[in-house]
Protein backbone atom coordinates (compact mmCIF):
# COMPACT_ATOMS: atom_id res chain seq x y z
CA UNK A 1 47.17 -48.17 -35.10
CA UNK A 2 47.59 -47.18 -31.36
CA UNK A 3 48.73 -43.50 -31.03
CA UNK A 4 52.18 -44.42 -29.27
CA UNK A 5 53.77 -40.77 -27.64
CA UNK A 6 57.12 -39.46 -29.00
CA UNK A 7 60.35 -40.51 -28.28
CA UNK A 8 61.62 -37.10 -27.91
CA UNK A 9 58.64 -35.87 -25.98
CA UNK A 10 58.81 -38.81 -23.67
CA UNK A 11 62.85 -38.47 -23.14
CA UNK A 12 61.86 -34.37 -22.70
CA UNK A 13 59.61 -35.26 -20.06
CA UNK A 14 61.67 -38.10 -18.09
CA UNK A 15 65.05 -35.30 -18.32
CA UNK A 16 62.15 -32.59 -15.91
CA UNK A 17 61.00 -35.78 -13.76
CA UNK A 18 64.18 -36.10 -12.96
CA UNK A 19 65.72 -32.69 -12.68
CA UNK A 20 63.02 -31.06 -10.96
CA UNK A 21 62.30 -31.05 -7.22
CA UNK A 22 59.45 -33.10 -6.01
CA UNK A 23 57.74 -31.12 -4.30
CA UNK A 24 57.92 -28.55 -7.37
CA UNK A 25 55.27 -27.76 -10.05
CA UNK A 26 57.96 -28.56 -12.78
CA UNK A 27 57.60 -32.00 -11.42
CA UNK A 28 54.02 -32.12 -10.88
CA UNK A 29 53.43 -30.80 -14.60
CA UNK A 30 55.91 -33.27 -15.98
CA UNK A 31 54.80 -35.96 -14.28
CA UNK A 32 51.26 -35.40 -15.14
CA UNK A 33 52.34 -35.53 -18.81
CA UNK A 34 53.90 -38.94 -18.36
CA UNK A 35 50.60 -40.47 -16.88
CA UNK A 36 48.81 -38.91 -20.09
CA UNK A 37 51.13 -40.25 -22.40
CA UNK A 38 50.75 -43.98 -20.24
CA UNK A 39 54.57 -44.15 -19.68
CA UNK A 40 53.95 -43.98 -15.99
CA UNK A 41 50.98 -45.40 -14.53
CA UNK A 42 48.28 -43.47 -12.47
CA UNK A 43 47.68 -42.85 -8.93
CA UNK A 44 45.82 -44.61 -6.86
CA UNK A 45 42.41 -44.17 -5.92
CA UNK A 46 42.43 -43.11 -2.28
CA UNK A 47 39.71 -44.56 0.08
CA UNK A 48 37.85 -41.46 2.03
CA UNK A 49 38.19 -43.32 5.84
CA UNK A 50 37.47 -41.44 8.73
CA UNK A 51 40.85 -42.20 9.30
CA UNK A 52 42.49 -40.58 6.14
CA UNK A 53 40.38 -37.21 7.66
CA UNK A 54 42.07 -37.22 10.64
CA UNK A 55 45.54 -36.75 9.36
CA UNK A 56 43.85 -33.00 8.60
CA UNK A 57 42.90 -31.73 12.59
CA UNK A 58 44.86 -29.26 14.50
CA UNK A 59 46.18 -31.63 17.00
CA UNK A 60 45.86 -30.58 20.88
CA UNK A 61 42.69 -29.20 20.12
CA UNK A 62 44.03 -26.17 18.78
């Protein structure tokens, strides 16, 4: 039998999601459980380009 999460614990988790700020660790936490539980699915693997490094300089040389 596949371990399927709670209902309540799913529901618990979807009610911080969406009451929480995204840019908050409520949200981050919260929506970290979801990708555990396989509700939501995970992130992408980012590809390391030189450009993707560039979005990190000072700009203007400073």
């Amino acid at each position: 039998m596949v371990d399927q999460p709670r209902y309540d614990d799913v529901q618990s988790e979807l009610r911080i999601l969406s009451n929480s700020r995204v840019d908050s660790l409520e949200y981050a936490v919260a929506r970290d459980k979801l990708i555990a539980m396989k509700v939501l699915p995970d992130d992408p693997v980012v590809e390391l380009t030189d450009e993707y490094w560039e979005r990190f300089k000072e700009k203007n040389g400073e």
